[in-house]
Protein backbone atom coordinates (compact mmCIF):
# COMPACT_ATOMS: atom_id res chain seq x y z
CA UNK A 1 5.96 -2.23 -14.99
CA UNK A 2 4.88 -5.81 -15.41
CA UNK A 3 3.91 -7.36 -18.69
CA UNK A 4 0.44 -7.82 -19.36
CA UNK A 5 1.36 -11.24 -21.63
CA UNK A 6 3.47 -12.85 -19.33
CA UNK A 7 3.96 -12.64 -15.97
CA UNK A 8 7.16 -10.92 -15.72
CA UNK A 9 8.50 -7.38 -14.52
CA UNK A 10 9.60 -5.38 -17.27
CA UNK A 11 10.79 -2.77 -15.21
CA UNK A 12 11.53 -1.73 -11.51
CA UNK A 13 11.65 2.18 -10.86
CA UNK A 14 13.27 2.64 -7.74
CA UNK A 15 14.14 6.58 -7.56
CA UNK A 16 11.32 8.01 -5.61
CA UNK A 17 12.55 8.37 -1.57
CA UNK A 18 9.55 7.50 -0.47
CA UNK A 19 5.79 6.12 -0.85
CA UNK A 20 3.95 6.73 -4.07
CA UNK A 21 0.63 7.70 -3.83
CA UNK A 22 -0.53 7.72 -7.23
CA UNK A 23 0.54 7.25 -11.02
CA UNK A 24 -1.12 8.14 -13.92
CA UNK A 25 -0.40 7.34 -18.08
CA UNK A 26 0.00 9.91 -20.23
CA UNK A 27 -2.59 10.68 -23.29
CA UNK A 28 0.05 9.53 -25.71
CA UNK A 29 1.43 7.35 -27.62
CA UNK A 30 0.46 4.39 -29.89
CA UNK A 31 -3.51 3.82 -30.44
CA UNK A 32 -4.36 7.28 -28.78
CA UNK A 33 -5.56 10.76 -30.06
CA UNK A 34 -2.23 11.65 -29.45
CA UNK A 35 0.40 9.13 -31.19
CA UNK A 36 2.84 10.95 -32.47
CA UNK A 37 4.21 11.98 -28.68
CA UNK A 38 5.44 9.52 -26.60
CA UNK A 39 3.65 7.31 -23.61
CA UNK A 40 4.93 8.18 -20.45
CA UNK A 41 4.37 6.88 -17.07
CA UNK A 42 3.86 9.88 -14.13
CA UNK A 43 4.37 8.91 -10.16
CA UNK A 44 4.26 11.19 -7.34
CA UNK A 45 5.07 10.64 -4.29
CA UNK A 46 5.45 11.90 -0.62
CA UNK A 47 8.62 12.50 -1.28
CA UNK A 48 7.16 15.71 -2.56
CA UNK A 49 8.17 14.85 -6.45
CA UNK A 50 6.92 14.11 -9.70
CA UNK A 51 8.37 11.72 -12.16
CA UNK A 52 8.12 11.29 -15.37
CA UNK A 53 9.20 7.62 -17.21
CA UNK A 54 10.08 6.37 -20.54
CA UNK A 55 8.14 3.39 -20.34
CA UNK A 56 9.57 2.08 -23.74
CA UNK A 57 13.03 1.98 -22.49
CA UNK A 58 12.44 1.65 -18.73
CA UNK A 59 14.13 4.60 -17.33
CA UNK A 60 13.14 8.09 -15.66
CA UNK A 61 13.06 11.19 -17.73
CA UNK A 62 12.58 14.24 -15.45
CA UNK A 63 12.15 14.45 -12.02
CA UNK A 64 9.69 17.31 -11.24
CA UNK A 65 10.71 19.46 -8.35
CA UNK A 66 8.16 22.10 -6.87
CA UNK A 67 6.50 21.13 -4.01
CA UNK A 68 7.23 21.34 -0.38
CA UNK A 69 4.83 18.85 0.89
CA UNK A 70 3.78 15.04 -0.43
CA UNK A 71 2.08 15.06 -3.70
CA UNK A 72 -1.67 13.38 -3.45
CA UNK A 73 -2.59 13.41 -7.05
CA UNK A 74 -1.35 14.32 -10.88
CA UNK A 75 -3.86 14.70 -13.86
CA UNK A 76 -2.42 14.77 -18.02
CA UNK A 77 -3.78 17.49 -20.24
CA UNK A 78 -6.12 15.87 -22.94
CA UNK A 79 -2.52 16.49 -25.40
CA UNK A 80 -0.02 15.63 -22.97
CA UNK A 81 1.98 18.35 -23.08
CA UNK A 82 0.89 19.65 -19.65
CA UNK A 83 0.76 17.84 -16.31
CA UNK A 84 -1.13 19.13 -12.88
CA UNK A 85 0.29 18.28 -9.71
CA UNK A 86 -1.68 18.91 -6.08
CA UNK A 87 0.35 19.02 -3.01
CA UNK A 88 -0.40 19.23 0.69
CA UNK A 89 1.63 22.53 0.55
CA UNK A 90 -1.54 24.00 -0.65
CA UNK A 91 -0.45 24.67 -4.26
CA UNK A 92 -1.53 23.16 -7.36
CA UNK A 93 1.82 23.75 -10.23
CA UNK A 94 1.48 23.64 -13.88
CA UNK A 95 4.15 21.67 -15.57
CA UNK A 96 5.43 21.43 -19.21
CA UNK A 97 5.97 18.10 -19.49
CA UNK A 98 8.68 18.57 -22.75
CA UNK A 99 10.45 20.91 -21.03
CA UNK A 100 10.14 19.65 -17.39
CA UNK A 101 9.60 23.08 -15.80
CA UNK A 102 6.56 24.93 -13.79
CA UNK A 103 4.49 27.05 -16.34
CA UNK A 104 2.28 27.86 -13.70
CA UNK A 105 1.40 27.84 -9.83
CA UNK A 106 -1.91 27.92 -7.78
CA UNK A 107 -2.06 28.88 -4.32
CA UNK A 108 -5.12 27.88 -2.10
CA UNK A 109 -5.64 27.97 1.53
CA UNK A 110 -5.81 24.23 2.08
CA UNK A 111 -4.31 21.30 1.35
CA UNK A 112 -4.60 20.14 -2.28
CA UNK A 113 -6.10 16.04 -2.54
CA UNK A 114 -7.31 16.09 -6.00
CA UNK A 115 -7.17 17.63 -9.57
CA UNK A 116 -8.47 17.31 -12.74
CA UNK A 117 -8.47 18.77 -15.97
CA UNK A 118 -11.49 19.20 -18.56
CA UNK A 119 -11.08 17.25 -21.90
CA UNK A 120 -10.51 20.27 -23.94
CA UNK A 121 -7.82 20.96 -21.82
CA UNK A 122 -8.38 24.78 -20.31
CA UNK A 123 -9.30 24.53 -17.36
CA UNK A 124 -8.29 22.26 -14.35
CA UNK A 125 -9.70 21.76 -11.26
CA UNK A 126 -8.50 21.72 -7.77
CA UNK A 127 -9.71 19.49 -4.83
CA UNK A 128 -9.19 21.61 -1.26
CA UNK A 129 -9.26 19.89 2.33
CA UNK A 130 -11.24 23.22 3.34
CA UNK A 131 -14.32 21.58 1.36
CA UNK A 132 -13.30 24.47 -1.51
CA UNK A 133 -13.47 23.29 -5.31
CA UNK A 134 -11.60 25.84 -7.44
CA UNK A 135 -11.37 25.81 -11.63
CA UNK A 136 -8.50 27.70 -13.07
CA UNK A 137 -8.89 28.75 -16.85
CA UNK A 138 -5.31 27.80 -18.03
């Protein structure tokens, strides 16, 4: 995390195994619709995890464990209380982000590259290598 008033690094997270694809912030915190829950940082990685950082005090909260295969993309609920994660093992999970657990699971018949959620936050979408977009009512 590198300071966007100086040009210094605030923090180096180090605790993925291998390359990460893609990070996303989380809906929360200070000057958003949500700023009474904290702003978190999410990475995944082909290491086939999630993880989820305090990026107030530098260092990693959860580590999200559920897929088999690397993880290509992560998308925030509108609240932040929910996370989606798609995998190449074909299976889009459901996360609580408080408690750090699958709520639910998604099976498709291809690899997963993208998802999405709507901004009222009931639905999220699923990306499939088999040219297949699928919406799941949460």
């Amino acid at each position: 995390i590198w300071s966007m008033k100086q040009d210094v690094c605030l923090y180096d997270f180090r605790e993925h195994r291998k390359e990460i694809y893609t990070i996303k912030w989380s809906p929360t915190g200070a000057g958003t619709s949500n700023p009474n829950n904290q702003l978190l940082l999410a990475s995944a990685s082909f290491d086939s995890t999630v993880k989820l950082w305090d990026v107030e005090l530098g260092h990693l909260l959860h580590s999200l464990n559920g897929h088999r295969e690397p993880v290509y993309s992560i998308a925030f609920c509108p609240n932040g209380e929910y996370l989606a994660s798609g995998s190449l093992d074909k299976c889009m999970n459901i996360w609580s982000v408080k408690e750090a657990k699958i709520v639910k699971t998604f099976n498709g018949d291809g690899c997963i590259f993208e998802v999405c959620s709507n901004k009222e936050g009931n639905k999220v979408a699923a990306c499939f290598a088999n040219k297949k977009v699928c919406v799941y009512d949460m």
